[in-house]
C-alpha atoms as a PDB file:
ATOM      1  CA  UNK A   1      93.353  36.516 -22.662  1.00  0.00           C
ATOM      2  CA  UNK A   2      93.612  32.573 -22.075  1.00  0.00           C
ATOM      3  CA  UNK A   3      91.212  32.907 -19.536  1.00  0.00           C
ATOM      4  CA  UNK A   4      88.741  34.908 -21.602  1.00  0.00           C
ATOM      5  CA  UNK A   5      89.255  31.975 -24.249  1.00  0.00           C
ATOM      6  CA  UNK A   6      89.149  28.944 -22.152  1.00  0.00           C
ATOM      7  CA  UNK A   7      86.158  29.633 -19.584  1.00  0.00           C
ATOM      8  CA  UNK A   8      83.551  29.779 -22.375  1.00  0.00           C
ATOM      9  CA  UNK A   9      84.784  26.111 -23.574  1.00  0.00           C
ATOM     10  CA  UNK A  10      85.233  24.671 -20.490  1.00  0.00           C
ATOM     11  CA  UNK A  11      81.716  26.070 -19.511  1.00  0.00           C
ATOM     12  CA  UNK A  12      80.401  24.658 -22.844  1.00  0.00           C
ATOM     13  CA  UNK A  13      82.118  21.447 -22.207  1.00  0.00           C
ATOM     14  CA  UNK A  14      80.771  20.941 -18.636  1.00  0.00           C
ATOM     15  CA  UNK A  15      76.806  21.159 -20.096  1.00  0.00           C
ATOM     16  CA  UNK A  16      77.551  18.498 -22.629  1.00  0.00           C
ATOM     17  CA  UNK A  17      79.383  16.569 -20.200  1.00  0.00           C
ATOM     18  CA  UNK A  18      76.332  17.018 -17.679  1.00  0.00           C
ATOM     19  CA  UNK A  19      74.067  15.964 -20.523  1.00  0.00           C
ATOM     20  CA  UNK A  20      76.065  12.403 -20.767  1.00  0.00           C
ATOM     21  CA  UNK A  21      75.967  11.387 -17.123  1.00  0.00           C
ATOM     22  CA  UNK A  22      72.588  11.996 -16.834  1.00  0.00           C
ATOM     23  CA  UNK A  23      71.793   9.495 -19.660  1.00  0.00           C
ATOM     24  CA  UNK A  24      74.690   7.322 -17.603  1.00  0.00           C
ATOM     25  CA  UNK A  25      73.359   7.089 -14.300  1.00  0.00           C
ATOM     26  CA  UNK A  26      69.950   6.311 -15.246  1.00  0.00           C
ATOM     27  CA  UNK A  27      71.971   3.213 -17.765  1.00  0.00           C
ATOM     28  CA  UNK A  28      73.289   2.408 -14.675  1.00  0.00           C
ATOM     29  CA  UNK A  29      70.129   2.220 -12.707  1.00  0.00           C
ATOM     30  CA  UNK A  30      68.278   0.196 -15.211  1.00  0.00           C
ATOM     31  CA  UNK A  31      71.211  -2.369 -16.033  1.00  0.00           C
ATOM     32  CA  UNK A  32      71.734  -2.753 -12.186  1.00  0.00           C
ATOM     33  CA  UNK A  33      68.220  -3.708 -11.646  1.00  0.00           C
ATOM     34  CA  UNK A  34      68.687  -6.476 -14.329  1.00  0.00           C
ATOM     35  CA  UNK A  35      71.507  -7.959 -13.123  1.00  0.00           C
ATOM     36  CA  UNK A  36      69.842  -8.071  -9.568  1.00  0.00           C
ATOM     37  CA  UNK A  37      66.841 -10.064 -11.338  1.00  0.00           C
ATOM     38  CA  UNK A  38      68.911 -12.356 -13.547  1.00  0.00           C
ATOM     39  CA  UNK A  39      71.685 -12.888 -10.256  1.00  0.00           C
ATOM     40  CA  UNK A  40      68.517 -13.671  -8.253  1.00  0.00           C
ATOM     41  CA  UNK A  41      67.103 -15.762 -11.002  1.00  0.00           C
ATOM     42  CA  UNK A  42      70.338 -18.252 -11.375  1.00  0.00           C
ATOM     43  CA  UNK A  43      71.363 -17.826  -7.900  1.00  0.00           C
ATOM     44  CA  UNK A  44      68.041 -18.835  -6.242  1.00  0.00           C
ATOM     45  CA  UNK A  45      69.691 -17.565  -3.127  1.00  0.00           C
ATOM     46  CA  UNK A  46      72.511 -15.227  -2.156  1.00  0.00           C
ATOM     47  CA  UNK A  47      75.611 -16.023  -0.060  1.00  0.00           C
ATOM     48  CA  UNK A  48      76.183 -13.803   2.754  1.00  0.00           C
ATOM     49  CA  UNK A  49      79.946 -12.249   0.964  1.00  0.00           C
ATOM     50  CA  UNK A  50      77.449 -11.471  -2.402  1.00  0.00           C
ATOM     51  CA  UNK A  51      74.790  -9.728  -0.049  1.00  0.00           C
ATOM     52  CA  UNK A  52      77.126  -7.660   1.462  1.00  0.00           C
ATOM     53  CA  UNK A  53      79.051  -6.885  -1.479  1.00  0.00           C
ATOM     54  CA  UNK A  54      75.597  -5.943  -3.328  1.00  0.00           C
ATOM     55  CA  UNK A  55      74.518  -3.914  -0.539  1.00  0.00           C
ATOM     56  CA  UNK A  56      77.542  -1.847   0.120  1.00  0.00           C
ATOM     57  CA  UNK A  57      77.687  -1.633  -4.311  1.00  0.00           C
ATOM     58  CA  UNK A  58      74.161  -0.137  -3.703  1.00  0.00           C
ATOM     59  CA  UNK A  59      75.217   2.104  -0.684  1.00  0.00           C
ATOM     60  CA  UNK A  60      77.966   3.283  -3.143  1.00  0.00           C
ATOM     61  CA  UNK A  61      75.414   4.116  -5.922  1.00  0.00           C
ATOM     62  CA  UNK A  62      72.969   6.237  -3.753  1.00  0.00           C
ATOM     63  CA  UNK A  63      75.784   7.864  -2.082  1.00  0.00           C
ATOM     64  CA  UNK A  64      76.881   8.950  -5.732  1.00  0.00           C
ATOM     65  CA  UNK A  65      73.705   9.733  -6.873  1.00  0.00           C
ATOM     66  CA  UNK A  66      72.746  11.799  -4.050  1.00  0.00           C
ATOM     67  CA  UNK A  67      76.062  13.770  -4.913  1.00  0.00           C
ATOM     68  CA  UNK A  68      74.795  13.814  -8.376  1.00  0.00           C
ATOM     69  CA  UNK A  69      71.570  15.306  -7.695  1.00  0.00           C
ATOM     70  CA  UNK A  70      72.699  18.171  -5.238  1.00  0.00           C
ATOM     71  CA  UNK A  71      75.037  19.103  -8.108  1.00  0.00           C
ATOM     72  CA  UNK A  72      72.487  19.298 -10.258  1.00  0.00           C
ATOM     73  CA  UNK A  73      70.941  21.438  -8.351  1.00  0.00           C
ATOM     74  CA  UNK A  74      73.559  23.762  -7.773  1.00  0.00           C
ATOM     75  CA  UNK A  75      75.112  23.824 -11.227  1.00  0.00           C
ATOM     76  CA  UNK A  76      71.158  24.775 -12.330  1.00  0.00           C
ATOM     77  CA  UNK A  77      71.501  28.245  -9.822  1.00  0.00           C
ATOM     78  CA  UNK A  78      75.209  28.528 -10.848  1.00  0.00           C
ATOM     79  CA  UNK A  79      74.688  28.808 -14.404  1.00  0.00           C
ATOM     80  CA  UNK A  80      72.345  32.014 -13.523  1.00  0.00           C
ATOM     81  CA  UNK A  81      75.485  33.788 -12.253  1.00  0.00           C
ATOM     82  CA  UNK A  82      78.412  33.978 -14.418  1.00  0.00           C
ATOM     83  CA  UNK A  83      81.765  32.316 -14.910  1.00  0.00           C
ATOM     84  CA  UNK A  84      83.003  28.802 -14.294  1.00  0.00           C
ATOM     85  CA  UNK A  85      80.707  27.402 -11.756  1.00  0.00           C
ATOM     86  CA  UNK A  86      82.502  25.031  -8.968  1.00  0.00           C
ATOM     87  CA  UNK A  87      81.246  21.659  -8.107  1.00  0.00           C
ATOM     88  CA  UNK A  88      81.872  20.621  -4.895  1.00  0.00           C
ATOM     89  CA  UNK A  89      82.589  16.860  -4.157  1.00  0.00           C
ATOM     90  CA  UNK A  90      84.957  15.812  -7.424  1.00  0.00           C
ATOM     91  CA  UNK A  91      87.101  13.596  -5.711  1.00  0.00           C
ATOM     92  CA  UNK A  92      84.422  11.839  -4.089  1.00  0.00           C
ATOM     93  CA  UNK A  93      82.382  11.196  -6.572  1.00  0.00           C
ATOM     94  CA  UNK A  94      85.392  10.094  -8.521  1.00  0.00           C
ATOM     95  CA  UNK A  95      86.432   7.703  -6.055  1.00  0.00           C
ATOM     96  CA  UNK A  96      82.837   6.478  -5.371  1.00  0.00           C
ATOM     97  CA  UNK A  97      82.339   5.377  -9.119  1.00  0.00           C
ATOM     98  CA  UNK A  98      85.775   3.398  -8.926  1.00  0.00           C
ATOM     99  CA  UNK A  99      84.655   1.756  -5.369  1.00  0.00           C
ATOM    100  CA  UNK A 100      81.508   1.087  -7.380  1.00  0.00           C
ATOM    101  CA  UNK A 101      83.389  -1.090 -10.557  1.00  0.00           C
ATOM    102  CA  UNK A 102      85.150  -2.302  -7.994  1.00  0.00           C
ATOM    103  CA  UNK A 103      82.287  -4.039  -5.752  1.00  0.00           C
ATOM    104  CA  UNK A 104      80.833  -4.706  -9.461  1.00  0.00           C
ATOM    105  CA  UNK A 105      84.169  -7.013 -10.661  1.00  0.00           C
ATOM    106  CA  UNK A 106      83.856  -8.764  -6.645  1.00  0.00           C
ATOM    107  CA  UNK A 107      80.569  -9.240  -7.272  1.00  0.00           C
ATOM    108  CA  UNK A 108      81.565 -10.667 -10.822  1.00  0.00           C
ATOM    109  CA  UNK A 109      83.465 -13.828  -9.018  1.00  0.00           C
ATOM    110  CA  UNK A 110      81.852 -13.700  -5.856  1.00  0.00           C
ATOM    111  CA  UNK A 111      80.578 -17.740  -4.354  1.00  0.00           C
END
């Protein structure tokens, strides 16, 4: 009877969940665009350890968003069928977006 109870919310939860990190990835996109341009802009130049760490933080990003995407995509043909629909790569993207705030505070204090 739980079961009967909780799938429904949990389903109903997931698609306004879904809805949010949409709007969040694409913040994410835009805002990290800016701070490129206004790092380049006081910068002039980057140091080699702020490249790096910018390029892996980007790495990081498409890596998630790819994830994100293919999910999408699944979770569109999933909610066809019936029941909780599974979503492969949790942990990953989980530890992706802390990697990601991570490489964000480094590049924070970076020379």
């Amino acid at each position: 009877m739980a079961k009967e109870i909780g799938e429904p919310f949990l389903l109903k939860l997931h698609t306004k969940f879904t809805k949010i990190s949409i709007f969040l990835v694409s913040l994410i996109l835009v805002t990290g665009t800016i701070n490129i341009k206004i790092a380049r802009g006081i910068r002039m130049e980057f140091s080699q350890p702020y490249f790096f760490a910018l390029s892996f933080k980007i790495l990081l990003f498409t890596l998630l968003l790819s994830i994100f995407v293919l999910n999408l995509k699944n979770l569109s043909e999933a909610n066809k069928k019936t029941g909780m629909p599974y979503i492969p790569f949790q942990d990953t993207s989980m530890i992706l977006g802390v990697l990601i705030i991570l490489m964000a505070a480094f590049l924070k204090h970076a020379p």
